[in-house]
C-alpha atoms as a PDB file:
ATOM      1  CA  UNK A   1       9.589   5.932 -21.939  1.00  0.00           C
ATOM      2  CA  UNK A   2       8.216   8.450 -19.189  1.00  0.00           C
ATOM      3  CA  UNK A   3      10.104   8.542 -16.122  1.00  0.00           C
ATOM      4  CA  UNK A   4       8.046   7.497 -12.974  1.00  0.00           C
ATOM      5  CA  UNK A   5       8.635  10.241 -11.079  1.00  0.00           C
ATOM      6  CA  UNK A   6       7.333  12.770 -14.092  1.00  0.00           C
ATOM      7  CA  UNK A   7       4.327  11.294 -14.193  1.00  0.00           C
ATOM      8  CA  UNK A   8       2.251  13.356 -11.992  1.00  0.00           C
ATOM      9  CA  UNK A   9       3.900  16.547 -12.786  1.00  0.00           C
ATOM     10  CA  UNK A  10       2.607  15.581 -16.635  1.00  0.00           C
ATOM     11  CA  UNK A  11      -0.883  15.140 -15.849  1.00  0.00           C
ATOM     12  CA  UNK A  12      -0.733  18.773 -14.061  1.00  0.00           C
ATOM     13  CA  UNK A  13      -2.005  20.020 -17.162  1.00  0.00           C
ATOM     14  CA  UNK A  14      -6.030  19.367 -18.226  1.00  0.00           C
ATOM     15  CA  UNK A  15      -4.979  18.569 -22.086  1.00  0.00           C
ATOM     16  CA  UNK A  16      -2.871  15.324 -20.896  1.00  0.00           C
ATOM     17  CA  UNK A  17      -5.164  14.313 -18.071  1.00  0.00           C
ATOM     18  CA  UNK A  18      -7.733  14.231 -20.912  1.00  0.00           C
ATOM     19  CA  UNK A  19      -5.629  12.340 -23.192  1.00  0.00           C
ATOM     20  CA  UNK A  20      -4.336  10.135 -20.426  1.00  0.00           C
ATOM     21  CA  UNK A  21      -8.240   9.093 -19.252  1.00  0.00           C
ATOM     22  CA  UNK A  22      -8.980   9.053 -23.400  1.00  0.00           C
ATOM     23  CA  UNK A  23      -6.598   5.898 -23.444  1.00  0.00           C
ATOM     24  CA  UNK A  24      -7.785   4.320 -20.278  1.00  0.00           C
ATOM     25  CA  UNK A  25     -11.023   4.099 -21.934  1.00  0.00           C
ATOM     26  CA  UNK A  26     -10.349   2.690 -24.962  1.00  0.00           C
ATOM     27  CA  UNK A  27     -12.766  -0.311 -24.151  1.00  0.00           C
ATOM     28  CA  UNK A  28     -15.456   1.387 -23.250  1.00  0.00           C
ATOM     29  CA  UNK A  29     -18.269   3.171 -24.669  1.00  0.00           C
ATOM     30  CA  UNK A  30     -18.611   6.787 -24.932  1.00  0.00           C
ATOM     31  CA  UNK A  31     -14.561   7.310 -25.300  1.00  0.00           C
ATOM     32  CA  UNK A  32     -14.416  10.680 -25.732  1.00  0.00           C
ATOM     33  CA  UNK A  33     -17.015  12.049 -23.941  1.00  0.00           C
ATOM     34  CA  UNK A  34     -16.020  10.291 -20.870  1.00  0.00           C
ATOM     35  CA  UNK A  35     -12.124  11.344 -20.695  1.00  0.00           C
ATOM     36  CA  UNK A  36     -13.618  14.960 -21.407  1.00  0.00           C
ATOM     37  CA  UNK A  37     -16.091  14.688 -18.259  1.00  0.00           C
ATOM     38  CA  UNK A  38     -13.578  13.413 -15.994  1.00  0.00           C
ATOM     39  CA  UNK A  39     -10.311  15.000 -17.020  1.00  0.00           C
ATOM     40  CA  UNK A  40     -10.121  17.665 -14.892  1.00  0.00           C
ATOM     41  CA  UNK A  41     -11.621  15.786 -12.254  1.00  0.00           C
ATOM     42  CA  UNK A  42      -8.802  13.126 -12.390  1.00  0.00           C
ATOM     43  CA  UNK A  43      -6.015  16.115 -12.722  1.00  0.00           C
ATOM     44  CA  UNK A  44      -7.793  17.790  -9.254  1.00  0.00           C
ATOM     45  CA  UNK A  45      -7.303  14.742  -7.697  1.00  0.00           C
ATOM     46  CA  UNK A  46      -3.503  14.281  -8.247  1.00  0.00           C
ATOM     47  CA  UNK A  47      -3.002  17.636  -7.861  1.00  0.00           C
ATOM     48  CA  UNK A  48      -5.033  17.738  -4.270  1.00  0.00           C
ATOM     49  CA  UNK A  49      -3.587  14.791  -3.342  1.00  0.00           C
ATOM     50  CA  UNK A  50       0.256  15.899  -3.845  1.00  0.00           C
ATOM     51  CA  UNK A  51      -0.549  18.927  -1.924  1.00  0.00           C
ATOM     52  CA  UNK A  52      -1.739  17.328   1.021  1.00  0.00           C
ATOM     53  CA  UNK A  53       0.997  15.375   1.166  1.00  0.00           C
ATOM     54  CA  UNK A  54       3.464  18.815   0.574  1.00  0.00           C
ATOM     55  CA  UNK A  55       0.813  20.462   3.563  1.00  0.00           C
ATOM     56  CA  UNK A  56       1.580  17.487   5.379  1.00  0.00           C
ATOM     57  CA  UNK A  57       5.129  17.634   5.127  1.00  0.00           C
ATOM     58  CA  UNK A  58       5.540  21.312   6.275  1.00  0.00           C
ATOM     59  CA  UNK A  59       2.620  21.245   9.328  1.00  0.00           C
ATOM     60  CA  UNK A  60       3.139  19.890  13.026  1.00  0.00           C
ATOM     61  CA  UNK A  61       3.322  15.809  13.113  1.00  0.00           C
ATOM     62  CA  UNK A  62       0.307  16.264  15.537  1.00  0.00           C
ATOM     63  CA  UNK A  63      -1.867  17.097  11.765  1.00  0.00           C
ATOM     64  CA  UNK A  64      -0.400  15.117   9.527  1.00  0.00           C
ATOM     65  CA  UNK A  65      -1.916  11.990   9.640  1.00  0.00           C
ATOM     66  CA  UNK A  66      -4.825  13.669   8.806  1.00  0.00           C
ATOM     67  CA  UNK A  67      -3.558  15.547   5.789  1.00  0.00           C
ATOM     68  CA  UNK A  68      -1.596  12.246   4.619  1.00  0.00           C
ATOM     69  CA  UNK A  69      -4.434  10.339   5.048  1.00  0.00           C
ATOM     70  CA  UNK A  70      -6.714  12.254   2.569  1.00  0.00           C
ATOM     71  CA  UNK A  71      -3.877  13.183   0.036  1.00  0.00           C
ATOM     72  CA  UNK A  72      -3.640   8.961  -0.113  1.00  0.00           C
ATOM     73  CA  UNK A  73      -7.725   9.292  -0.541  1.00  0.00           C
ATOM     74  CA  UNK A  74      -7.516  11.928  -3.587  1.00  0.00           C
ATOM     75  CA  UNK A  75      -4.620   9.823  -5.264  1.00  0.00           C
ATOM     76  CA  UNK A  76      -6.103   6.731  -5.310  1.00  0.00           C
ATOM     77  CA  UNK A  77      -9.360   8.163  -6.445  1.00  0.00           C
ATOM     78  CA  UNK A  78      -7.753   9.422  -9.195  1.00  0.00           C
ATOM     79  CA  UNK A  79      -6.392   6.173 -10.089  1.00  0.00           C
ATOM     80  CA  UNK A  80      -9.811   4.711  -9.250  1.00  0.00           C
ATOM     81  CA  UNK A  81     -10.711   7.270 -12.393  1.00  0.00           C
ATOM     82  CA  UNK A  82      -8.229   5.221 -14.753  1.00  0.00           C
ATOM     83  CA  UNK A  83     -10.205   2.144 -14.646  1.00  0.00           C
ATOM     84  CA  UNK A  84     -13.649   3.051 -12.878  1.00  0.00           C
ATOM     85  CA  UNK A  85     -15.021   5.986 -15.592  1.00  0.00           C
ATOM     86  CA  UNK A  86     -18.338   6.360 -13.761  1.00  0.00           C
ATOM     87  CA  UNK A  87     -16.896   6.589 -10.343  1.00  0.00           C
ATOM     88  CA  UNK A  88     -18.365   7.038  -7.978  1.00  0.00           C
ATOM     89  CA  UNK A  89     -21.508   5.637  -8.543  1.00  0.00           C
ATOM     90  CA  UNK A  90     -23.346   5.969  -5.577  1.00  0.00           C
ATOM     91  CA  UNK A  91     -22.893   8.265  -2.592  1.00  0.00           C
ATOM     92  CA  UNK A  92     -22.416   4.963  -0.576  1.00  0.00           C
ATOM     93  CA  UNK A  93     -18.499   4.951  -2.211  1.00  0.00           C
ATOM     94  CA  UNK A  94     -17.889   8.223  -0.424  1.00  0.00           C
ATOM     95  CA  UNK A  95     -17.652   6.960   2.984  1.00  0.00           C
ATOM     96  CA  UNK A  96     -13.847   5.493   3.885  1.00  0.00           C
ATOM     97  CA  UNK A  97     -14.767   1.838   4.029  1.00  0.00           C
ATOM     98  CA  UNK A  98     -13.307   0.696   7.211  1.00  0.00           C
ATOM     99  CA  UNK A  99     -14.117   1.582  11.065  1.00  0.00           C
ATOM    100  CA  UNK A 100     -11.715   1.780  14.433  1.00  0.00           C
ATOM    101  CA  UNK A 101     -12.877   2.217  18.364  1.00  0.00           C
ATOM    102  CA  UNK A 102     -13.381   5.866  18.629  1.00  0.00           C
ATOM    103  CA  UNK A 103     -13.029   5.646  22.329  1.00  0.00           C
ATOM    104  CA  UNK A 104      -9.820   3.508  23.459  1.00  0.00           C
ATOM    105  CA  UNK A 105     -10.055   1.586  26.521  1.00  0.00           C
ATOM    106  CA  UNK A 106      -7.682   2.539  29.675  1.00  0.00           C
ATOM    107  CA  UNK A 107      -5.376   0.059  28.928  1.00  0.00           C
ATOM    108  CA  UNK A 108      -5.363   1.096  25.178  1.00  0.00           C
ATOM    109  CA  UNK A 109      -2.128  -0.030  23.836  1.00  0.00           C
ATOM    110  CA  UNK A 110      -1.419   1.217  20.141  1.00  0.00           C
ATOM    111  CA  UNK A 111      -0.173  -2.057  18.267  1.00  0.00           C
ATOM    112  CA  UNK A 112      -2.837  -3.937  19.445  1.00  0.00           C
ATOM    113  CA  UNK A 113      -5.236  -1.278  18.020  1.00  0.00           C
ATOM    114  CA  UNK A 114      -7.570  -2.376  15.533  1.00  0.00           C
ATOM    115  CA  UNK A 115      -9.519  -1.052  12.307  1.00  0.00           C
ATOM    116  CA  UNK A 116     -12.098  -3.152  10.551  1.00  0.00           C
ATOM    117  CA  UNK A 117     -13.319  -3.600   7.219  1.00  0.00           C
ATOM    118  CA  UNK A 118     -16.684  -2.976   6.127  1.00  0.00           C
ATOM    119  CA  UNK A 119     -19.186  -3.525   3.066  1.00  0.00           C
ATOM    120  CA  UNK A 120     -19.287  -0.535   1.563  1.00  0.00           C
ATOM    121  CA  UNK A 121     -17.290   2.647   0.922  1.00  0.00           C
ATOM    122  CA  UNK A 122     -13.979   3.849  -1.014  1.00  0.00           C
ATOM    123  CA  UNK A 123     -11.811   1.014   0.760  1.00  0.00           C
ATOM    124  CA  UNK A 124     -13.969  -2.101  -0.465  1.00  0.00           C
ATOM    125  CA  UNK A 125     -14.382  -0.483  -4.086  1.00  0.00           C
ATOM    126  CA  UNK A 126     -10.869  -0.400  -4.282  1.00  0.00           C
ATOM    127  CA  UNK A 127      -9.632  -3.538  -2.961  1.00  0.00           C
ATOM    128  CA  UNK A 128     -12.507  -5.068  -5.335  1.00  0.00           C
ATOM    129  CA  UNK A 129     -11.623  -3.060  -8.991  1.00  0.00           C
ATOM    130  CA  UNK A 130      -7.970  -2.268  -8.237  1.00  0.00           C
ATOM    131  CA  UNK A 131      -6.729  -6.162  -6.574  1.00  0.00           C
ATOM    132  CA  UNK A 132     -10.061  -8.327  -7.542  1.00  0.00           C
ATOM    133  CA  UNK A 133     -10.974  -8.605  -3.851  1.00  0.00           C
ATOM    134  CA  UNK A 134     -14.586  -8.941  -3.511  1.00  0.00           C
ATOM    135  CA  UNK A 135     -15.181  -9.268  -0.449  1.00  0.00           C
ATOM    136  CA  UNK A 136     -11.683  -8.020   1.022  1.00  0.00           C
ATOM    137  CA  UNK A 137     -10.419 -11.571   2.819  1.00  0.00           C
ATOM    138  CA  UNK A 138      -9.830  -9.937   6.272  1.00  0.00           C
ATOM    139  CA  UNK A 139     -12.694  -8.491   8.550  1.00  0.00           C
ATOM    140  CA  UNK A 140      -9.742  -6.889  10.651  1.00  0.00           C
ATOM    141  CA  UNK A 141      -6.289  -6.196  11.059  1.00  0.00           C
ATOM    142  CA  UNK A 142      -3.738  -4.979  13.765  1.00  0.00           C
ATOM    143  CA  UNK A 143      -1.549  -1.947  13.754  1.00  0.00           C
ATOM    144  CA  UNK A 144       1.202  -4.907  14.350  1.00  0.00           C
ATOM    145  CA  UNK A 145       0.309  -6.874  11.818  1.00  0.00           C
ATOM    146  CA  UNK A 146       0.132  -4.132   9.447  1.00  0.00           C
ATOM    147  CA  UNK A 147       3.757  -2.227  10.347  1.00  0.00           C
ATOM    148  CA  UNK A 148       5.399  -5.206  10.110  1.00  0.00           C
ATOM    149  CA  UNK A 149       5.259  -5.547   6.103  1.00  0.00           C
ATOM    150  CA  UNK A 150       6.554  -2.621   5.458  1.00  0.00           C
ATOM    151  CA  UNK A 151       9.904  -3.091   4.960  1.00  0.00           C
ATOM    152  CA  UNK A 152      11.299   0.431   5.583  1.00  0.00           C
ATOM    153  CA  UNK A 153       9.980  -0.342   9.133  1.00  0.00           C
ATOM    154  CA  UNK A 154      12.269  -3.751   9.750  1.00  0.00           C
ATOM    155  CA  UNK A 155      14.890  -2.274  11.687  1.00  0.00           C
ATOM    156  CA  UNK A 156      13.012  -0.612  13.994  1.00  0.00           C
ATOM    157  CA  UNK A 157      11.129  -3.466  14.539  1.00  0.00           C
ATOM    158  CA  UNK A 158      14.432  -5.948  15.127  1.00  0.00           C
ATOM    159  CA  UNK A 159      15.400  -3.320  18.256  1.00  0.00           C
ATOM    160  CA  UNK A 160      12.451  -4.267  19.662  1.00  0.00           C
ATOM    161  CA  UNK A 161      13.585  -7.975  19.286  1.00  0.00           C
ATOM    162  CA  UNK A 162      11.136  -8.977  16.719  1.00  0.00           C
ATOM    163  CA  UNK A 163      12.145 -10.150  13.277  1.00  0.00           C
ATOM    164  CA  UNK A 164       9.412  -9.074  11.192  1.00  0.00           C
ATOM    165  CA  UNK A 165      10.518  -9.519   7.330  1.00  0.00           C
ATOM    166  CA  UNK A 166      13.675 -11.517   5.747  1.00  0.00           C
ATOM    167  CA  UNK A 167      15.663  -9.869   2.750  1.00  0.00           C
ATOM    168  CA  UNK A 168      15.054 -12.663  -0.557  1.00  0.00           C
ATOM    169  CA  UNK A 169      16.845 -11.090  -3.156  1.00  0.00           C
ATOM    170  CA  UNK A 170      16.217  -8.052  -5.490  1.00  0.00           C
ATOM    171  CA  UNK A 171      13.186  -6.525  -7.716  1.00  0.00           C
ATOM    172  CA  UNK A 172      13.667  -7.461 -10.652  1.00  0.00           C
ATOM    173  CA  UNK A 173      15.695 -10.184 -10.121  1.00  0.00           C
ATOM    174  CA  UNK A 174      14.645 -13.851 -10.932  1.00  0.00           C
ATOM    175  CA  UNK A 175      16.165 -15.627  -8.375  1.00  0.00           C
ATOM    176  CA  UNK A 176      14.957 -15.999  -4.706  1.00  0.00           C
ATOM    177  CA  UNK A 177      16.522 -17.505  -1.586  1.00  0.00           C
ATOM    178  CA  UNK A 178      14.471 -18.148   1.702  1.00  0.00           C
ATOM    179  CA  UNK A 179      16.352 -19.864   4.752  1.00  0.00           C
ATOM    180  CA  UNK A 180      14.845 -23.237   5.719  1.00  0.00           C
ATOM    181  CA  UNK A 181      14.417 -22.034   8.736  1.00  0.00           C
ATOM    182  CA  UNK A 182      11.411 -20.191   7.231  1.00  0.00           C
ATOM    183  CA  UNK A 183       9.234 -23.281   6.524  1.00  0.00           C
ATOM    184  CA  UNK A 184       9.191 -24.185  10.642  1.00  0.00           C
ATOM    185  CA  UNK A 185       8.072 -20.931  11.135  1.00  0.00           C
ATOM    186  CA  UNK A 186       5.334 -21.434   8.561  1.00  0.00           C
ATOM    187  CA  UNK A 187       5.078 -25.031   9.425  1.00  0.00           C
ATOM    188  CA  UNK A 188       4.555 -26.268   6.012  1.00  0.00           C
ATOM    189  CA  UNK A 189       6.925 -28.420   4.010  1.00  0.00           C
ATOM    190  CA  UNK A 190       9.138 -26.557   1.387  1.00  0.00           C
ATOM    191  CA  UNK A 191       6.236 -28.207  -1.417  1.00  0.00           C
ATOM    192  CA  UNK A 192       3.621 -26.461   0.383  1.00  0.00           C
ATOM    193  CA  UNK A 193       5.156 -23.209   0.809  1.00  0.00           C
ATOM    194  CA  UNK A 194       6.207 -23.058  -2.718  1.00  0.00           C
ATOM    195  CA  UNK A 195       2.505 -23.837  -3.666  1.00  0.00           C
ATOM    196  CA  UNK A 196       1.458 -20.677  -1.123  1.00  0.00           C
ATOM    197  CA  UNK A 197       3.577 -17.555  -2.886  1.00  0.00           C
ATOM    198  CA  UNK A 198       2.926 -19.904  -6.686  1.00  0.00           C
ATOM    199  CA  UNK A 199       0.226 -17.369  -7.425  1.00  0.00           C
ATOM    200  CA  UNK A 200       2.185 -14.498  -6.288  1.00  0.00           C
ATOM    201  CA  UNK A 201       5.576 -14.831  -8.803  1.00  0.00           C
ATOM    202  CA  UNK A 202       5.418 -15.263 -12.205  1.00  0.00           C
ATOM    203  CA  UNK A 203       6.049 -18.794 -13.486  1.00  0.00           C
ATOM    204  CA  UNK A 204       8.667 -20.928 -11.695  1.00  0.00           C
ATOM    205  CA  UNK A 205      11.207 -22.482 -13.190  1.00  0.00           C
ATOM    206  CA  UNK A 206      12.835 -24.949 -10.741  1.00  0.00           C
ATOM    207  CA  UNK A 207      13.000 -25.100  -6.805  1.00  0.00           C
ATOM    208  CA  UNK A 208      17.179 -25.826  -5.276  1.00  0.00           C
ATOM    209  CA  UNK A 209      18.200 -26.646  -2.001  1.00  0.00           C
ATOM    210  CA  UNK A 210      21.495 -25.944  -0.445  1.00  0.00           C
ATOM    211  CA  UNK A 211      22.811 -26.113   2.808  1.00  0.00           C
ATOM    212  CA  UNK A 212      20.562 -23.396   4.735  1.00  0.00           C
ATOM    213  CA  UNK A 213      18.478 -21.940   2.202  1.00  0.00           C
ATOM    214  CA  UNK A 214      16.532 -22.974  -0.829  1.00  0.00           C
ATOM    215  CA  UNK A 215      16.292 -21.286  -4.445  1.00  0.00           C
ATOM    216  CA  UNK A 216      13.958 -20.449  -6.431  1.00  0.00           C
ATOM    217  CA  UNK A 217      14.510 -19.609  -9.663  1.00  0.00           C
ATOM    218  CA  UNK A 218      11.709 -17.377 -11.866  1.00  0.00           C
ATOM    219  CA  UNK A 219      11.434 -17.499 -15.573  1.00  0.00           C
ATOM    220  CA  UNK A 220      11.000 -14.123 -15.292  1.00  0.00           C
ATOM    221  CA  UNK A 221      12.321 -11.304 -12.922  1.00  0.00           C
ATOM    222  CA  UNK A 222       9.614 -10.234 -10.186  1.00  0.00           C
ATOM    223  CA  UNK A 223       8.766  -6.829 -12.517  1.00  0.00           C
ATOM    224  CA  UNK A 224       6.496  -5.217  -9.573  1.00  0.00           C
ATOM    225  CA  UNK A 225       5.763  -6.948  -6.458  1.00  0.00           C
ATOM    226  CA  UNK A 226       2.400  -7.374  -3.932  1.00  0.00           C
ATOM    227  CA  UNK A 227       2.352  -8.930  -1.066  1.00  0.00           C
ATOM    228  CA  UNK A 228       3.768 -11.198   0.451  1.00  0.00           C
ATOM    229  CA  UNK A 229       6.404  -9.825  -1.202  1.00  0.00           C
ATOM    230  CA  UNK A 230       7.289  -6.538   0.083  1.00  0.00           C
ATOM    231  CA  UNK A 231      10.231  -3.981  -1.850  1.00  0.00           C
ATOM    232  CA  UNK A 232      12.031  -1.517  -0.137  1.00  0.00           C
ATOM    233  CA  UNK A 233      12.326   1.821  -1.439  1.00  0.00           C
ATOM    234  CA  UNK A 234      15.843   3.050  -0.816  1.00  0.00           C
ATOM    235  CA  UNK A 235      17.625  -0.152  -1.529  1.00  0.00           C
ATOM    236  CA  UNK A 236      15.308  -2.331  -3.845  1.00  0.00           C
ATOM    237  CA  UNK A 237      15.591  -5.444  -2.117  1.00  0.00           C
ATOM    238  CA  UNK A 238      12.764  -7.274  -1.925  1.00  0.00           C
ATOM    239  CA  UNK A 239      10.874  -8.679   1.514  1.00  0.00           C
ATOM    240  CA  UNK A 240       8.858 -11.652   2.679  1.00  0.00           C
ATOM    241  CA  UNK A 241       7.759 -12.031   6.272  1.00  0.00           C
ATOM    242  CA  UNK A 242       9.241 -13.790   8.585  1.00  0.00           C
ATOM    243  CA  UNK A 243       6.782 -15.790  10.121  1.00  0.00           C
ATOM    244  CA  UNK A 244       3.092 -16.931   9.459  1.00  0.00           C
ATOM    245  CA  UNK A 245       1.873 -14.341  12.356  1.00  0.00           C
ATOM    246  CA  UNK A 246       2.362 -11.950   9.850  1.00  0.00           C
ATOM    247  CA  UNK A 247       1.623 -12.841   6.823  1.00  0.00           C
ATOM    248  CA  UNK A 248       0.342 -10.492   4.393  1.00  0.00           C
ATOM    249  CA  UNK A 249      -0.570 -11.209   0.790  1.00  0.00           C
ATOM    250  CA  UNK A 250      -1.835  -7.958  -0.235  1.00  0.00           C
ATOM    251  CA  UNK A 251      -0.633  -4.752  -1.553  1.00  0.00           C
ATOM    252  CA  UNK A 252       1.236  -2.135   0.448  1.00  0.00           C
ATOM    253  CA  UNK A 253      -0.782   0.330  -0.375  1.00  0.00           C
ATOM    254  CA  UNK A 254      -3.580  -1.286   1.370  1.00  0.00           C
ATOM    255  CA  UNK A 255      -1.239  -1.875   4.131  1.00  0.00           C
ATOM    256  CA  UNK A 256      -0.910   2.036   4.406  1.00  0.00           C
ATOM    257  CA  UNK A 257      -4.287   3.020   3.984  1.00  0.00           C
ATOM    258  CA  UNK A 258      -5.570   1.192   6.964  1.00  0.00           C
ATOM    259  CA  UNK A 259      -2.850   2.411   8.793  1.00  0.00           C
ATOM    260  CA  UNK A 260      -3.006   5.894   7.964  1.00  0.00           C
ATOM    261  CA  UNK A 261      -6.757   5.721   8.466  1.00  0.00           C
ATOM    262  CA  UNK A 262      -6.303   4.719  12.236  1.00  0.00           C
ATOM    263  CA  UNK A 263      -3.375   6.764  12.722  1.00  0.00           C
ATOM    264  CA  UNK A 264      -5.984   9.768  11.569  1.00  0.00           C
ATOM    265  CA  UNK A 265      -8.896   8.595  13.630  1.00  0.00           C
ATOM    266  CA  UNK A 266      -6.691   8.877  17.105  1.00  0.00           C
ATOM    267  CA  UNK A 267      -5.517  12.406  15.721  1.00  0.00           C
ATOM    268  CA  UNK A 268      -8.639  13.758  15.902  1.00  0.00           C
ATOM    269  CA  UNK A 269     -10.462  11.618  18.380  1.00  0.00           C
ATOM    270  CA  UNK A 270      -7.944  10.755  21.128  1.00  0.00           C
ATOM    271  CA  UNK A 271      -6.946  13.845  21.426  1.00  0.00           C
ATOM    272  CA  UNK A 272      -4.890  13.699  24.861  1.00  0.00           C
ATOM    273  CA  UNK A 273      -3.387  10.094  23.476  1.00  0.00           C
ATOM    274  CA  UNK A 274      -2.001  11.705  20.348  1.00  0.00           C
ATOM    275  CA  UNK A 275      -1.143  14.757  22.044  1.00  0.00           C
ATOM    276  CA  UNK A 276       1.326  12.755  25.096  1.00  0.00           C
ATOM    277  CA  UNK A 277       2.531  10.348  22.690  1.00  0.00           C
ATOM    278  CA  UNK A 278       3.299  13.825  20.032  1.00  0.00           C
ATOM    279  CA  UNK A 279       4.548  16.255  22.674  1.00  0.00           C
ATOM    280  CA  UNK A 280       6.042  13.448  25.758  1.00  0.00           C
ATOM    281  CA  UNK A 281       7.182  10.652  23.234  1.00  0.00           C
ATOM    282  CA  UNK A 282       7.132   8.219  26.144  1.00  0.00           C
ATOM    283  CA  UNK A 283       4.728   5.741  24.191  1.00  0.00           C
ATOM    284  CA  UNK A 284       7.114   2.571  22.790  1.00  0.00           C
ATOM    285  CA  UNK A 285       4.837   3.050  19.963  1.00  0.00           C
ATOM    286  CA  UNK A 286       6.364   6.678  19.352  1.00  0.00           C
ATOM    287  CA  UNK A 287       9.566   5.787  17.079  1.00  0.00           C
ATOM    288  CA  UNK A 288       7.333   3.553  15.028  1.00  0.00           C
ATOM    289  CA  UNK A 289       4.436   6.164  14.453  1.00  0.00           C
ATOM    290  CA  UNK A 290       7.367   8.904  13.694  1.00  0.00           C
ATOM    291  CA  UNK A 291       9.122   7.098  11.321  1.00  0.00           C
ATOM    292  CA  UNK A 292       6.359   5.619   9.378  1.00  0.00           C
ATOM    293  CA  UNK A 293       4.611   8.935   8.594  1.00  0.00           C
ATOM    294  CA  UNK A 294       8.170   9.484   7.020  1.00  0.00           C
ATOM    295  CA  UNK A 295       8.067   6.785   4.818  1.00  0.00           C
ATOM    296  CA  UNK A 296       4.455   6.887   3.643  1.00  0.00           C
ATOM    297  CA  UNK A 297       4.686  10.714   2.547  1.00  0.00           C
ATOM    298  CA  UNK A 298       7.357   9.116   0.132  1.00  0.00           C
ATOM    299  CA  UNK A 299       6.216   6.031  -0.478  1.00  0.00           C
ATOM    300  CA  UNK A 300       2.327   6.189  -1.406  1.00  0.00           C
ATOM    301  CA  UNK A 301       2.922   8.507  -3.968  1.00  0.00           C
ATOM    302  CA  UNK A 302       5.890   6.718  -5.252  1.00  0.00           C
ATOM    303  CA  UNK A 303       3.607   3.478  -5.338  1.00  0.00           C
ATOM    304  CA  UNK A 304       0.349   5.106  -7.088  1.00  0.00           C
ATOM    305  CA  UNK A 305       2.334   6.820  -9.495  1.00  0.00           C
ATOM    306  CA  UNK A 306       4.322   3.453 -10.586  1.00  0.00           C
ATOM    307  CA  UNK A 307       0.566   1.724 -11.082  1.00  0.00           C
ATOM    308  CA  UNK A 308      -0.239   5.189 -13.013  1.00  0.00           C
ATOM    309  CA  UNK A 309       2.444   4.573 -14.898  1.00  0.00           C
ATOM    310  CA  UNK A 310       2.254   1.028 -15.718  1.00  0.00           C
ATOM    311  CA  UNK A 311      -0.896   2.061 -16.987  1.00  0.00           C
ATOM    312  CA  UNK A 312       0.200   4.797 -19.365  1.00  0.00           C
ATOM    313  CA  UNK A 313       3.069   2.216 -20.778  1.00  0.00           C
ATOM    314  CA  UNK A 314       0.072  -0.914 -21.570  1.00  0.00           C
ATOM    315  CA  UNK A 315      -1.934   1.641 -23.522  1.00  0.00           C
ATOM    316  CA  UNK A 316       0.467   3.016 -25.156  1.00  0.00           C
ATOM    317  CA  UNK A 317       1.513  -0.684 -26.798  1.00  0.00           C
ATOM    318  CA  UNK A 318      -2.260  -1.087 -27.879  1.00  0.00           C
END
């Protein structure tokens, strides 16, 4: 079995992107002739995107949510490649998908920021052929709504006196324990939350309660998780917010890519914003911002190449 974290540096080379794509498209007509057009297209765009994130890595933090934000772009194209073999159809699928106020108001403050969703462009097309969102469920979302699932983020966010996302147990694992405390927060009954993440976890096998928490126990381990249910990269454990004010049942990598986008938007556009909060650091927002563009530099590759690889390992059983 290929290691994860090989992945990419395997489909550096145009022979194995072509082979790669040539079992992607094993359904579809024109095989051959297909993984031949678009191989070196889909290598370009790993290969772009990696170095964006390396150009990222070694500029000023005042650049690099730009350059983070289009080395996300070129990897999840080249994903969008795996599944999507005329992509992109139409010049419309060039555009980024989503929109944010270009010019902040006086009292602009950053968690509170919004970027919306709209019809057309890459976001959209990816949200509908990658998670079978079509249309996406939200017509907005907050910069506070969206740092608070990620879970590399939760103890930054409990300084500020805000619990954001509970620790349930482990990937992999198929056993899960929430605190009853959880369902007042959701106000639901421990039936009806059950019923809400049901879709989420593979099958369940029985539902426990004990003295502050209840169990539930899986069939199966949680193999790779989507939100609601968040895993942390260092340690593996796996996250669930912690109240219904935050609730998120969509993927992380959705989660960044809004972010990112915004974050790239008041780069170039709020130029004296970026530039106090960058050089001054007196923004609250500031140890957020920082340490976020830390974790998705590591993370969004990390993520895109597990899907890539998921991918490789089902058409290899075929």
């Amino acid at each position: 079995m290929m290691e994860t974290n090989q992945l990419f540096t395997h489909l550096s080379a145009q022979e194995n992107a072509q082979s790669f794509l040539h079992k992607c498209y094993q359904n579809i007509d024109g095989q051959t002739k297909k993984s031949y057009q678009n191989g070196t297209t889909f290598m370009h765009y790993i290969q772009h995107g990696i170095q964006f994130y390396k150009s990222g890595e070694e500029s000023s933090p005042i650049v690099r949510p730009v350059l983070y934000f289009y080395g996300m772009v070129h990897l999840l194209k080249g994903w969008l490649l795996t599944k999507r073999a005329d992509y992109p159809e139409s010049t419309a699928l060039l555009a980024h998908g989503v929109t944010s106020r270009k010019r902040k108001r006086k009292d602009y403050q950053f968690f509170d920021d919004e970027v919306k969703i709209q019809q057309q462009g890459l976001f959209p097309y990816f949200a509908k052929h990658m998670y079978h969102f079509n249309p996406f469920p939200l017509e907005k979302a907050t910069m506070r709504l969206l740092l608070a699932n990620i879970p590399e983020l939760h103890v930054l966010w409990n300084y500020q006196q805000r619990k954001t996302l509970i620790d349930i147990g482990e990937i992999n694992s198929d056993q899960l324990l929430f605190p009853t405390s959880l369902l007042d927060r959701f106000h639901l009954t421990r039936n009806a939350f059950v019923q809400r993440i049901q879709p989420f976890l593979p099958p369940i096998k029985r539902v426990s309660e004990q003295t502050t928490l209840f169990r539930i126990d899986l069939r199966e381990g949680i193999m790779q998780a989507n939100g609601p249910f968040f895993v942390h990269m260092d340690n593996q454990r796996l996250y669930f917010p912690a109240s219904r004010d935050i609730y998120f049942p969509y993927s992380e990598i959705i989660v960044h890519y809004l972010i990112l986008y915004n974050l790239s938007m008041l780069c170039r556009y709020e130029t004296e914003w970026w530039g106090e909060l960058m050089v001054s650091k007196a923004d609250s927002a500031y140890p957020m911002i920082d340490h976020f563009l830390e974790i998705t530099r590591r993370k969004i590759p990390y993520l895109i190449e597990k899907e890539l690889h998921s991918i490789y390992s089902a058409c290899n059983e075929k």
